[in-house]
PDB file of N, CA and C in Angstrom:
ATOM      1  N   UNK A   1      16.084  -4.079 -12.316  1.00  0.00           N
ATOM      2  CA  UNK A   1      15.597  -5.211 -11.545  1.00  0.00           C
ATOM      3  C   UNK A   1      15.212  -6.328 -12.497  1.00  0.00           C
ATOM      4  N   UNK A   2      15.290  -7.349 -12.393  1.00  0.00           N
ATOM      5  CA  UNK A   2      15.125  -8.907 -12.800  1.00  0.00           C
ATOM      6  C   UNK A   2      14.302  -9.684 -11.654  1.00  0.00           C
ATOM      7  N   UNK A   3      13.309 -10.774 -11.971  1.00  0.00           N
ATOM      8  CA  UNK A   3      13.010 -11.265 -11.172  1.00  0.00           C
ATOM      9  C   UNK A   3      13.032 -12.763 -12.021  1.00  0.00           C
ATOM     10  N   UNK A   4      13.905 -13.747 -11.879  1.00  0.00           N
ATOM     11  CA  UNK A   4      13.535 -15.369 -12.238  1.00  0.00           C
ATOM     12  C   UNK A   4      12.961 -15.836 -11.329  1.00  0.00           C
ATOM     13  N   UNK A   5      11.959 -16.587 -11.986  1.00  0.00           N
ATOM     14  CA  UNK A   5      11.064 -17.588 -11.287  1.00  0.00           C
ATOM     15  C   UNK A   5      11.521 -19.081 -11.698  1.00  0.00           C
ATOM     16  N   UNK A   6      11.633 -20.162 -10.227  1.00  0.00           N
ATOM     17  CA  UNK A   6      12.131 -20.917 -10.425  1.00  0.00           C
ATOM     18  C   UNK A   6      10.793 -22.396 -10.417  1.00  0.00           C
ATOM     19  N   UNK A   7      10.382 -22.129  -9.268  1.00  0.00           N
ATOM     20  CA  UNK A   7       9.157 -22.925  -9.064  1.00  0.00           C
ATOM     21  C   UNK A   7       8.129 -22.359  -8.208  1.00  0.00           C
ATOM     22  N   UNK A   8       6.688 -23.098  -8.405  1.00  0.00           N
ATOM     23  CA  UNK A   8       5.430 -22.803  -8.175  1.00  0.00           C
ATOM     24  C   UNK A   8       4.756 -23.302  -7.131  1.00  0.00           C
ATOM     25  N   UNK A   9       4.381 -22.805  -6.207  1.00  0.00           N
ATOM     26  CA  UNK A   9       3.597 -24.197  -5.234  1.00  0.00           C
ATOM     27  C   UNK A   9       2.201 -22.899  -4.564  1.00  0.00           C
ATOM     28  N   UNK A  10       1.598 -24.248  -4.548  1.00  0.00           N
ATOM     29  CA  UNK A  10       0.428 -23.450  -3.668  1.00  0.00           C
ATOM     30  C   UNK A  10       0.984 -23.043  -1.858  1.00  0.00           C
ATOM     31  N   UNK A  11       0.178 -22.252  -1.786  1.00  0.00           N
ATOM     32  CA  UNK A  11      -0.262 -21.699  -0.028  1.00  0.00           C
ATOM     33  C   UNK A  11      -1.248 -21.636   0.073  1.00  0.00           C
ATOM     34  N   UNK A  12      -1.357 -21.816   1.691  1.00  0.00           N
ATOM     35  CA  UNK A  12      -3.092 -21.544   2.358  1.00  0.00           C
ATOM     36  C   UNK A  12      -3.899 -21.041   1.934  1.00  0.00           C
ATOM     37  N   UNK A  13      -3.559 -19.517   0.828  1.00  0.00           N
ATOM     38  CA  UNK A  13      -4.516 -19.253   0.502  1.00  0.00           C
ATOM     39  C   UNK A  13      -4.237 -18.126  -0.755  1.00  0.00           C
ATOM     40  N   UNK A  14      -3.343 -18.854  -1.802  1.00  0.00           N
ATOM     41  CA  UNK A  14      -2.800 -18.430  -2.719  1.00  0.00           C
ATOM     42  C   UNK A  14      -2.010 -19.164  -3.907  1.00  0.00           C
ATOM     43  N   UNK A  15      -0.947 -18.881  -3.722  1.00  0.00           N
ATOM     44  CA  UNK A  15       0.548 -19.427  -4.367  1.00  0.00           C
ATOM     45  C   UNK A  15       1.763 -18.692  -4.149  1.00  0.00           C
ATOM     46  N   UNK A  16       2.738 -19.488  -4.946  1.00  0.00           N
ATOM     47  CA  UNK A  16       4.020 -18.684  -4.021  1.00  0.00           C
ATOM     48  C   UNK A  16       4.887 -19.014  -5.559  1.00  0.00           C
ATOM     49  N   UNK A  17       5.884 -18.185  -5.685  1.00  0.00           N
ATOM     50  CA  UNK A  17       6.686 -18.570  -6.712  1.00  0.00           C
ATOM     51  C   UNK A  17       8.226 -18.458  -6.141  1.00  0.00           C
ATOM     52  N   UNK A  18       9.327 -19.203  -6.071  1.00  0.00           N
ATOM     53  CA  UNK A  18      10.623 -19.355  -6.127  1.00  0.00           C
ATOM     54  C   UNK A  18      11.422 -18.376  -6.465  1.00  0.00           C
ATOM     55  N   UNK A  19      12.434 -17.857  -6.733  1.00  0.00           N
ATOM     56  CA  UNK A  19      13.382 -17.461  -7.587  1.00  0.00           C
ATOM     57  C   UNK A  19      14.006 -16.603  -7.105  1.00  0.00           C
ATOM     58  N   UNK A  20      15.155 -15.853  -7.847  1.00  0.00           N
ATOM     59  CA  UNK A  20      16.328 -14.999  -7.823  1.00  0.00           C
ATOM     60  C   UNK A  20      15.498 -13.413  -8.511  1.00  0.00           C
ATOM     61  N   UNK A  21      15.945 -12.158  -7.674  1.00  0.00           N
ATOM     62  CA  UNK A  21      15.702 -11.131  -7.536  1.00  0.00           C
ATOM     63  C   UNK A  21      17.414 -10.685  -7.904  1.00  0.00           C
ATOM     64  N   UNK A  22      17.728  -9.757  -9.137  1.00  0.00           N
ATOM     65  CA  UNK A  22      18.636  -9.316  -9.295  1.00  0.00           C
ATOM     66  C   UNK A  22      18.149  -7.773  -9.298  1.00  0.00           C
ATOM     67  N   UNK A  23      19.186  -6.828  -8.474  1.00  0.00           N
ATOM     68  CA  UNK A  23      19.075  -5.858  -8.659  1.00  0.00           C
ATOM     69  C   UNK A  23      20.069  -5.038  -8.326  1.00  0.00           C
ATOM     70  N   UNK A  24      21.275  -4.060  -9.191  1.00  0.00           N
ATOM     71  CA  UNK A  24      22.180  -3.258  -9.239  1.00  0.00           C
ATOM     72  C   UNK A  24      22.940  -4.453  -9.249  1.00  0.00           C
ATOM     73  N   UNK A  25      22.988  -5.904  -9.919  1.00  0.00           N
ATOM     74  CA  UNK A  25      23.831  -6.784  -9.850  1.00  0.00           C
ATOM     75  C   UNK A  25      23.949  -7.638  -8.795  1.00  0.00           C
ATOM     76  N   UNK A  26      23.534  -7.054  -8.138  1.00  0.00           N
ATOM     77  CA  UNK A  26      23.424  -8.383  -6.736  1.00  0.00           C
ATOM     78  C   UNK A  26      22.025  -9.377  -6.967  1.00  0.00           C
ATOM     79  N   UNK A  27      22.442 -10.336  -6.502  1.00  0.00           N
ATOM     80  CA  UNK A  27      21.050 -11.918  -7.057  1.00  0.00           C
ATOM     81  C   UNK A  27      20.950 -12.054  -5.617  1.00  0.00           C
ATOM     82  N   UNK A  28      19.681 -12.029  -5.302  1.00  0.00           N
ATOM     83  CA  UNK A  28      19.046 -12.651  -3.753  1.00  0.00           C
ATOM     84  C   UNK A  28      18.085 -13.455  -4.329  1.00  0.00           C
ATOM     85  N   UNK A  29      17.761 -14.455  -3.344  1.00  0.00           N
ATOM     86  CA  UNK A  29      16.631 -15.857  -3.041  1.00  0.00           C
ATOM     87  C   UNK A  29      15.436 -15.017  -3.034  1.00  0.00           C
ATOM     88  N   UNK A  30      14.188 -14.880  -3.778  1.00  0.00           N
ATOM     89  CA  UNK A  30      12.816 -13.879  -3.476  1.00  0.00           C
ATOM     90  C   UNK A  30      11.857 -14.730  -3.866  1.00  0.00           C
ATOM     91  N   UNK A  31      11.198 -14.911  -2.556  1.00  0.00           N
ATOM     92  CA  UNK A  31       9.800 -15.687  -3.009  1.00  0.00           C
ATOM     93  C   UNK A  31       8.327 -14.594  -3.269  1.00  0.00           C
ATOM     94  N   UNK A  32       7.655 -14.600  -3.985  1.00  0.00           N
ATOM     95  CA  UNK A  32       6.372 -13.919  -4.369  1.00  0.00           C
ATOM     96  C   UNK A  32       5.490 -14.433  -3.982  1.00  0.00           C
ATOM     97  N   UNK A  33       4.662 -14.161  -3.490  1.00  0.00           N
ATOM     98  CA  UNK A  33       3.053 -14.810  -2.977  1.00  0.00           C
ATOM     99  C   UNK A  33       1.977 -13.999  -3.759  1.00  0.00           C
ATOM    100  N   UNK A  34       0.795 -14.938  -3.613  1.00  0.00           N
ATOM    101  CA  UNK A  34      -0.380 -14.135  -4.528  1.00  0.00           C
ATOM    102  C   UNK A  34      -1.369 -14.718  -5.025  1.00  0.00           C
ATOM    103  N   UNK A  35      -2.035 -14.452  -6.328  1.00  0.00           N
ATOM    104  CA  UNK A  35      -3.869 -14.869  -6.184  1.00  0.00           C
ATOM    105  C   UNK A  35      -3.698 -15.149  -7.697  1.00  0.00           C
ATOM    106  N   UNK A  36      -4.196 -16.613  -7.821  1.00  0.00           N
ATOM    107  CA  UNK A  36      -4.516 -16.330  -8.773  1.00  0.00           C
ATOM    108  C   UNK A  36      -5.743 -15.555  -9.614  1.00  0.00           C
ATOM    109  N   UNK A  37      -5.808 -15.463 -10.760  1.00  0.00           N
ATOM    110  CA  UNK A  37      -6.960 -14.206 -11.643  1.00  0.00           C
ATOM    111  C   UNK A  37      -7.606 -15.402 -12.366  1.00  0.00           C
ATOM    112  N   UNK A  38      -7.108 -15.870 -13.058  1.00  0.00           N
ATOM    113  CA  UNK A  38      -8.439 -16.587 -14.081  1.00  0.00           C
ATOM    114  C   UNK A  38      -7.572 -16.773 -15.192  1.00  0.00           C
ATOM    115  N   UNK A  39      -8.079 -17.532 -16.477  1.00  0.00           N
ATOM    116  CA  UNK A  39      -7.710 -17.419 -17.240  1.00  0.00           C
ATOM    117  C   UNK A  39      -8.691 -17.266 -18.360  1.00  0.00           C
ATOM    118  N   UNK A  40      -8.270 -16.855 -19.914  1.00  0.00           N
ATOM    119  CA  UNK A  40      -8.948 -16.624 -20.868  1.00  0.00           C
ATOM    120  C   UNK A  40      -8.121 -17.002 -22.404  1.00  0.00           C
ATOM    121  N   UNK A  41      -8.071 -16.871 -23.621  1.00  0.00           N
ATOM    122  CA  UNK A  41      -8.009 -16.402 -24.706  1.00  0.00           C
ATOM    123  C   UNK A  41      -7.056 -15.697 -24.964  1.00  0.00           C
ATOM    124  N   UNK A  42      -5.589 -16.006 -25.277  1.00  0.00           N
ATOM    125  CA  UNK A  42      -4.932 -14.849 -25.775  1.00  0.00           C
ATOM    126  C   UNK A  42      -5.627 -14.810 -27.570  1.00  0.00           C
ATOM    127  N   UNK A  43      -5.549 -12.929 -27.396  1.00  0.00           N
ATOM    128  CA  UNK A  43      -5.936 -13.116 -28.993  1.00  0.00           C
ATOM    129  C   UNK A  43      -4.835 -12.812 -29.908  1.00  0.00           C
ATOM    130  N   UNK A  44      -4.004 -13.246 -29.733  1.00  0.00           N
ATOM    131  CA  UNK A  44      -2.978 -13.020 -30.777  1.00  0.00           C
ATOM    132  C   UNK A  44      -2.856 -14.623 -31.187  1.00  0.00           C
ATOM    133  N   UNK A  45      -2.557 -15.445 -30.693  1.00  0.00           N
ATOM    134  CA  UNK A  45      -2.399 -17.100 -30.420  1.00  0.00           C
ATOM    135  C   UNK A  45      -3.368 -17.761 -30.367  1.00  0.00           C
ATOM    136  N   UNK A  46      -4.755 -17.355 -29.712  1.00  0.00           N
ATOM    137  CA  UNK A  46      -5.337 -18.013 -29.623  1.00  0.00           C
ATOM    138  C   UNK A  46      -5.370 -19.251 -28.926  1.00  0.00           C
ATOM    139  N   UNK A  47      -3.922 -19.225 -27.832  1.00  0.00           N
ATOM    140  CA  UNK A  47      -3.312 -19.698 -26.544  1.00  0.00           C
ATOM    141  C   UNK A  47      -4.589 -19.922 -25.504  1.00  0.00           C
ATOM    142  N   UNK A  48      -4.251 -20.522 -24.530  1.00  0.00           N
ATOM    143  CA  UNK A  48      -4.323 -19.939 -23.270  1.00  0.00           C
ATOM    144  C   UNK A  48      -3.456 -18.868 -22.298  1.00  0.00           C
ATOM    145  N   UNK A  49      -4.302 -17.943 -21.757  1.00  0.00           N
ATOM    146  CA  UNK A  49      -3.646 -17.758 -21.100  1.00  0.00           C
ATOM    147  C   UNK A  49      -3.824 -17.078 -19.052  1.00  0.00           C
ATOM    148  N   UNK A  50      -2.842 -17.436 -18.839  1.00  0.00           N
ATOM    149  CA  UNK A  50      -3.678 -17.136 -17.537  1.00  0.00           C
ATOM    150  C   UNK A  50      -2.857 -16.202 -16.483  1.00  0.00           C
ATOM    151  N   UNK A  51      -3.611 -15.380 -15.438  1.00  0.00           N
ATOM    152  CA  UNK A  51      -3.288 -14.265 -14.607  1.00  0.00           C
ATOM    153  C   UNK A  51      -2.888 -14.584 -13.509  1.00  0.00           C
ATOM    154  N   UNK A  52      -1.577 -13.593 -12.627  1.00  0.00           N
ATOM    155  CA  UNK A  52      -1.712 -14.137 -11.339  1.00  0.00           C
ATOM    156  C   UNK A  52      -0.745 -12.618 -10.812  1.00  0.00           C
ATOM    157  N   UNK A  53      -1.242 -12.270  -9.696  1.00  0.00           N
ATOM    158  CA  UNK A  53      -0.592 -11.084  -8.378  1.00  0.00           C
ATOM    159  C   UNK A  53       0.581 -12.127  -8.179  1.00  0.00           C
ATOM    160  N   UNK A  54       1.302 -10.761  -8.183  1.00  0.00           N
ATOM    161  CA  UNK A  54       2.678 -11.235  -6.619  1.00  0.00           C
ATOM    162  C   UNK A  54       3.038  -9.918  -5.876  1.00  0.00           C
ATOM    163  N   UNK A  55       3.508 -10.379  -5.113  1.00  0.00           N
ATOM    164  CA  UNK A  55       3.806  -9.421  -4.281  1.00  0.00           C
ATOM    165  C   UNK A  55       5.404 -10.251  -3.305  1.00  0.00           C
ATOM    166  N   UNK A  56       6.142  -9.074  -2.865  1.00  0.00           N
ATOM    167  CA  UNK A  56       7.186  -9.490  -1.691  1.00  0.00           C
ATOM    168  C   UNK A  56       7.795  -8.087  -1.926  1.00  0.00           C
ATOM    169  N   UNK A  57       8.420  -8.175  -0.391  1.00  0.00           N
ATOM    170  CA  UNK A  57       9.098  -7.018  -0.036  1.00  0.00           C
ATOM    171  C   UNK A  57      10.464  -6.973   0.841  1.00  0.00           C
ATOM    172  N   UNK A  58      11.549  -6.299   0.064  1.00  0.00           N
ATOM    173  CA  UNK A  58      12.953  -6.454   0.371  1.00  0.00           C
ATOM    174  C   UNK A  58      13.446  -5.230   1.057  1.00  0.00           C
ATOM    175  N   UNK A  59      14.515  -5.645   1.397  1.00  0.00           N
ATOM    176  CA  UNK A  59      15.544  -4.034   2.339  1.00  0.00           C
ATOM    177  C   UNK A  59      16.779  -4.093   0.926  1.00  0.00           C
ATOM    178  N   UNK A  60      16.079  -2.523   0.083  1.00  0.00           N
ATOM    179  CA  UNK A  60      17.192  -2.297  -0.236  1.00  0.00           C
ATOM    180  C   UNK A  60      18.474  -2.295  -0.600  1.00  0.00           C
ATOM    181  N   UNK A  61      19.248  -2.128   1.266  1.00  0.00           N
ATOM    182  CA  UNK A  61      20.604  -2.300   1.473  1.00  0.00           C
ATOM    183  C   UNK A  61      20.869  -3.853   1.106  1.00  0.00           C
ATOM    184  N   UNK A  62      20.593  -4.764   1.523  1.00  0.00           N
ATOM    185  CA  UNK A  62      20.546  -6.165   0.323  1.00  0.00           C
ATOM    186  C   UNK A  62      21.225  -6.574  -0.499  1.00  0.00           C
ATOM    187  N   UNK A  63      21.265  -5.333  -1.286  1.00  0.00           N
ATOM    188  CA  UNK A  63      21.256  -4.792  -3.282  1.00  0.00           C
ATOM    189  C   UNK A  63      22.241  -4.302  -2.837  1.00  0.00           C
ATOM    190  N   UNK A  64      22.341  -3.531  -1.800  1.00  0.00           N
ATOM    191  CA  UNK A  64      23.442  -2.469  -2.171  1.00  0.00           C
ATOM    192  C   UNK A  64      23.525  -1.352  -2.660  1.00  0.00           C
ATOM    193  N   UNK A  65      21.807  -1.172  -2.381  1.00  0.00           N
ATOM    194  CA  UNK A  65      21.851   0.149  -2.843  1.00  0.00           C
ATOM    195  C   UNK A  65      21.334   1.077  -1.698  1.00  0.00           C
ATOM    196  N   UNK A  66      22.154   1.787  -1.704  1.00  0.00           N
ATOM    197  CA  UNK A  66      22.066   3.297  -0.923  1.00  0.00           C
ATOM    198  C   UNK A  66      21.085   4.333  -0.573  1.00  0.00           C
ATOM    199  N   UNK A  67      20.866   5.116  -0.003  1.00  0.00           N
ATOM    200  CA  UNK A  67      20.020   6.200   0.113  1.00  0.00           C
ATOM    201  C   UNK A  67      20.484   7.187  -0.798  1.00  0.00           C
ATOM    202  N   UNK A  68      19.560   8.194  -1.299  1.00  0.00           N
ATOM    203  CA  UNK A  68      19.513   9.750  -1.349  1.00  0.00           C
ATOM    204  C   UNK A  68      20.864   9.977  -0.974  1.00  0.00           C
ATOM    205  N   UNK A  69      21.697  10.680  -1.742  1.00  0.00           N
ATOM    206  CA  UNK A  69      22.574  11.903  -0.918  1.00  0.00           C
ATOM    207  C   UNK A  69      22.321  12.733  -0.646  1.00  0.00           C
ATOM    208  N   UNK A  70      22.893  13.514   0.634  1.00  0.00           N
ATOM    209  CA  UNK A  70      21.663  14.449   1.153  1.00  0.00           C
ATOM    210  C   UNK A  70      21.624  15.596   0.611  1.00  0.00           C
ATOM    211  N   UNK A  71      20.592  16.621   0.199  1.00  0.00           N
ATOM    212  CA  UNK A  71      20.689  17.195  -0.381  1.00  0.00           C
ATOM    213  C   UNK A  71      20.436  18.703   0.816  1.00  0.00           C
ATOM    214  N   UNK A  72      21.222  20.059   0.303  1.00  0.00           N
ATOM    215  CA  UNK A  72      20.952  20.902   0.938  1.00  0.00           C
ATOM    216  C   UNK A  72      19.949  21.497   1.788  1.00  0.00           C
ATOM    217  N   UNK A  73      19.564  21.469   3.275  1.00  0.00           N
ATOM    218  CA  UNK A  73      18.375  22.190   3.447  1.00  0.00           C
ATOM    219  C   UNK A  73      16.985  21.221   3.161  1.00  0.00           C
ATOM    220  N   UNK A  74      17.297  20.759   2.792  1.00  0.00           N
ATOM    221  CA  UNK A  74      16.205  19.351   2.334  1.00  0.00           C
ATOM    222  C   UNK A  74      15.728  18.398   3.317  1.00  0.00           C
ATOM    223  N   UNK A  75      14.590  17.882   3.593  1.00  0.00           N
ATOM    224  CA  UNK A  75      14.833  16.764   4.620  1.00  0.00           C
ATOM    225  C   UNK A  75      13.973  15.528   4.083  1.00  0.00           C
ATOM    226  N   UNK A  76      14.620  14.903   3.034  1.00  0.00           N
ATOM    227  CA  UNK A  76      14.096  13.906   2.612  1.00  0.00           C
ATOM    228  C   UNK A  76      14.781  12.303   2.717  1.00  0.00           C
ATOM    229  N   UNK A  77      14.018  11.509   3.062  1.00  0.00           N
ATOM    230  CA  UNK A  77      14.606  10.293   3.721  1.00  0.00           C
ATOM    231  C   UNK A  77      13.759   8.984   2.961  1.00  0.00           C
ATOM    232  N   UNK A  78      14.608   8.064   2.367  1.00  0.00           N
ATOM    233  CA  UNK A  78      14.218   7.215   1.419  1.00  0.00           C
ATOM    234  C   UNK A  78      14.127   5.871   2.856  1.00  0.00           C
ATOM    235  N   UNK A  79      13.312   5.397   2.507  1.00  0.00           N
ATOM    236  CA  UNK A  79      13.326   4.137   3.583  1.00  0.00           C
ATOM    237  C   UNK A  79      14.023   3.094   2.948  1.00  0.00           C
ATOM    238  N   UNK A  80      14.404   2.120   3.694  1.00  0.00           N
ATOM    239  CA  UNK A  80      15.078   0.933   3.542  1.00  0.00           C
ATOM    240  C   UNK A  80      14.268  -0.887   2.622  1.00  0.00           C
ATOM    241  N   UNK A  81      13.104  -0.445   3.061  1.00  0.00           N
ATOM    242  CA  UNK A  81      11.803  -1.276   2.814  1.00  0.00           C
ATOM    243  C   UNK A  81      11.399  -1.186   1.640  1.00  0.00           C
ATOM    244  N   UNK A  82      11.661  -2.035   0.023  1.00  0.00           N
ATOM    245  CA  UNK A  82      10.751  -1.766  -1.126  1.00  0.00           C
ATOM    246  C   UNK A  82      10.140  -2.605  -1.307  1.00  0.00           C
ATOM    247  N   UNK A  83       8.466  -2.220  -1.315  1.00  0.00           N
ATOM    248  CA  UNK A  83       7.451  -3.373  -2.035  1.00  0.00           C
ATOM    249  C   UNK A  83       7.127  -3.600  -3.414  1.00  0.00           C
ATOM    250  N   UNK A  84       7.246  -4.920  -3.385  1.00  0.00           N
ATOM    251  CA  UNK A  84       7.267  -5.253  -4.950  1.00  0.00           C
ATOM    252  C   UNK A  84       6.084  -5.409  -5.348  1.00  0.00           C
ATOM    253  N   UNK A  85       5.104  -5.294  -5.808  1.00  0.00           N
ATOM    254  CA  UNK A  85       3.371  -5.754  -6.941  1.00  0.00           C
ATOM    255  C   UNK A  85       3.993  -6.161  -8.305  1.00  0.00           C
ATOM    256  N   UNK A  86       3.947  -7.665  -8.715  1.00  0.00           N
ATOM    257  CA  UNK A  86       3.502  -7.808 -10.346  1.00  0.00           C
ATOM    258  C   UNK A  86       2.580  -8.242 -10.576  1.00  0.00           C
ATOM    259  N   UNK A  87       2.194  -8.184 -11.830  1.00  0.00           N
ATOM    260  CA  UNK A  87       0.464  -8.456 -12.121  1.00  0.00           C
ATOM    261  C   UNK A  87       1.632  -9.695 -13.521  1.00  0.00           C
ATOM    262  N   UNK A  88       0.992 -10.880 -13.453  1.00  0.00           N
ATOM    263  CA  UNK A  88       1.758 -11.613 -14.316  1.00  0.00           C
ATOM    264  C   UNK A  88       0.814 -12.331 -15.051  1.00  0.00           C
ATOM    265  N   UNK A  89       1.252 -12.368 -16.462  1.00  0.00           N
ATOM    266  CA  UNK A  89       0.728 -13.297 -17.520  1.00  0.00           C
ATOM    267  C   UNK A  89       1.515 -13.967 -18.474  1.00  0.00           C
ATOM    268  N   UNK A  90       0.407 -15.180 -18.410  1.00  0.00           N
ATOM    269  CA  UNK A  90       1.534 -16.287 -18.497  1.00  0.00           C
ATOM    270  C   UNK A  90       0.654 -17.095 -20.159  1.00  0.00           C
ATOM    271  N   UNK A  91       1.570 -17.033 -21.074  1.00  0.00           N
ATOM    272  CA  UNK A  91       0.488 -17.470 -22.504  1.00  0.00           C
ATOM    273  C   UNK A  91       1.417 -18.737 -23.193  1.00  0.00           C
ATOM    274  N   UNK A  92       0.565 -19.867 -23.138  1.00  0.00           N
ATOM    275  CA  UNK A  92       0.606 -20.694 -24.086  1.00  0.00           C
ATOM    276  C   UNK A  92       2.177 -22.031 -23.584  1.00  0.00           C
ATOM    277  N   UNK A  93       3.078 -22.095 -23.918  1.00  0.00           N
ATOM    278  CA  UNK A  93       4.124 -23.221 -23.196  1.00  0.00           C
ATOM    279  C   UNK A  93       4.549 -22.768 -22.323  1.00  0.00           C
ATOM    280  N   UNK A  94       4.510 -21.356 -21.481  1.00  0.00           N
ATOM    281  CA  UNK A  94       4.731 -20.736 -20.229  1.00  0.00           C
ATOM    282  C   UNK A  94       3.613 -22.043 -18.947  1.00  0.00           C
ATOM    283  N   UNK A  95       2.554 -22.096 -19.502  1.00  0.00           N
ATOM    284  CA  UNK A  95       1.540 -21.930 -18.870  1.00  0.00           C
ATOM    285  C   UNK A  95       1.721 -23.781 -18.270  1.00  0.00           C
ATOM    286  N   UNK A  96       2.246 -24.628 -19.273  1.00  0.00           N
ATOM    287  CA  UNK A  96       2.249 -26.229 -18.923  1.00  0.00           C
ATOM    288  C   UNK A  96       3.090 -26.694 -17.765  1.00  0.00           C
ATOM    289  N   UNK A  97       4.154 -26.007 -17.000  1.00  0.00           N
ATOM    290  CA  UNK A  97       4.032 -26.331 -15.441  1.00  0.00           C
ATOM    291  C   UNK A  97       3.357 -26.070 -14.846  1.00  0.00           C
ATOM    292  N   UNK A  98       2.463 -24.803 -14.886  1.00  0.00           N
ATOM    293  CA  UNK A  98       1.988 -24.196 -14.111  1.00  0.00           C
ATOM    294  C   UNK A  98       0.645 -25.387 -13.729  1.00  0.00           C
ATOM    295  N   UNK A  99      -0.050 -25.642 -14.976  1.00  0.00           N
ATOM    296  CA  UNK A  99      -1.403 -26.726 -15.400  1.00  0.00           C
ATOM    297  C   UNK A  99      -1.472 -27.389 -14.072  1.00  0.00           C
ATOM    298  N   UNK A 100       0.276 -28.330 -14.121  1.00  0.00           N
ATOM    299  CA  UNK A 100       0.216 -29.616 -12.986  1.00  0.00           C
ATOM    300  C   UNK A 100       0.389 -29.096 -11.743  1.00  0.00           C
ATOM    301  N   UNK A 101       1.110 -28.054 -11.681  1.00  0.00           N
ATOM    302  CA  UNK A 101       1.490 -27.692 -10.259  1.00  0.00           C
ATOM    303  C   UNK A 101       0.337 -26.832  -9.465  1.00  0.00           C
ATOM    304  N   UNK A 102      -0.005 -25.928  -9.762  1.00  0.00           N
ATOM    305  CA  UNK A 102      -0.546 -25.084  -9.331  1.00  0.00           C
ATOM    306  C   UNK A 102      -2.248 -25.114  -9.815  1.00  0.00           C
ATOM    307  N   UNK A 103      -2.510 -25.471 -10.862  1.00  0.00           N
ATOM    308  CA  UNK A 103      -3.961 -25.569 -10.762  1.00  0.00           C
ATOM    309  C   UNK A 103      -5.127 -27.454 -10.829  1.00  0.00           C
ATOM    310  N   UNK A 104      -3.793 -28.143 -10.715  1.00  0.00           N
ATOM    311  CA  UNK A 104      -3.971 -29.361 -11.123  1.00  0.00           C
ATOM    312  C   UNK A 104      -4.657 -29.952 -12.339  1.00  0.00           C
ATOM    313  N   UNK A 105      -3.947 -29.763 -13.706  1.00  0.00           N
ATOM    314  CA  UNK A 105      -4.995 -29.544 -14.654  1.00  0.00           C
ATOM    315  C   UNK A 105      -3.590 -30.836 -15.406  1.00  0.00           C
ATOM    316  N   UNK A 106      -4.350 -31.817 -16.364  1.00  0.00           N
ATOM    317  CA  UNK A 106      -3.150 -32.070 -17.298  1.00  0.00           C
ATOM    318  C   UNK A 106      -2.693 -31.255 -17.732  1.00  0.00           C
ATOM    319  N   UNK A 107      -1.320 -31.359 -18.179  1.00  0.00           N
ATOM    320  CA  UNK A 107      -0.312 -30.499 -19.006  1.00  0.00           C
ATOM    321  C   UNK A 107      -0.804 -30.479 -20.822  1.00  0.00           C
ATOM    322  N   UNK A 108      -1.787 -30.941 -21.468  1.00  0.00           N
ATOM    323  CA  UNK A 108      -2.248 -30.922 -22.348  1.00  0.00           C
ATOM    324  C   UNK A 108      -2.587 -29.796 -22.405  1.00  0.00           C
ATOM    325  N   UNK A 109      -2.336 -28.828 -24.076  1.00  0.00           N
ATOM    326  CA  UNK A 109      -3.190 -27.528 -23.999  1.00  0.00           C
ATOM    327  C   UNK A 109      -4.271 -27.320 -25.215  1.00  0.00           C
TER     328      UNK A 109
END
């Protein structure tokens, strides 16, 4: 799985991010929603850097990808529905769209 992020915008009561979801080779449109965390100190850089949830949830078949083959005597059944959670961090020239768009901050770091 791949997830590009294309652009950032706020929601009612979050944010949302843009982009292309590749998975088994197939590219779908996937938007992420979520919270931002805060930011702090990277200590390697001495950056900024800052936190944010996403979440969204796809069908699978989509992708193209298949169920389980069935297996003998077995009765196990994969659903169609996968939820996605990333926990994302974002350090240092990652972070200067984000400044204007999403937290309204100059792009200065």
């Amino acid at each position: 799985m791949e997830f590009r992020g294309h652009r950032v915008h706020r929601v009612h009561d979050g944010w949302a991010m843009d982009g292309d979801l590749t998975v088994a080779g197939v590219t779908r449109p996937l938007t992420l929603t979520g919270h931002f965390l805060g930011e702090d100190i990277y200590p390697f850089t001495g950056g900024r850097r800052l936190g944010f949830t996403g979440r969204a949830s796809v069908d699978r078949r989509d992708f193209g990808v298949s169920g389980l083959p069935p297996l003998p005597g077995a009765q196990i059944f994969v659903g169609a529905r996968v939820d996605i959670e990333l926990d994302i961090s974002m350090v240092d020239h990652d972070i200067q769209p984000f400044n204007q768009q999403l937290l309204g901050r100059p792009q200065a770091i």
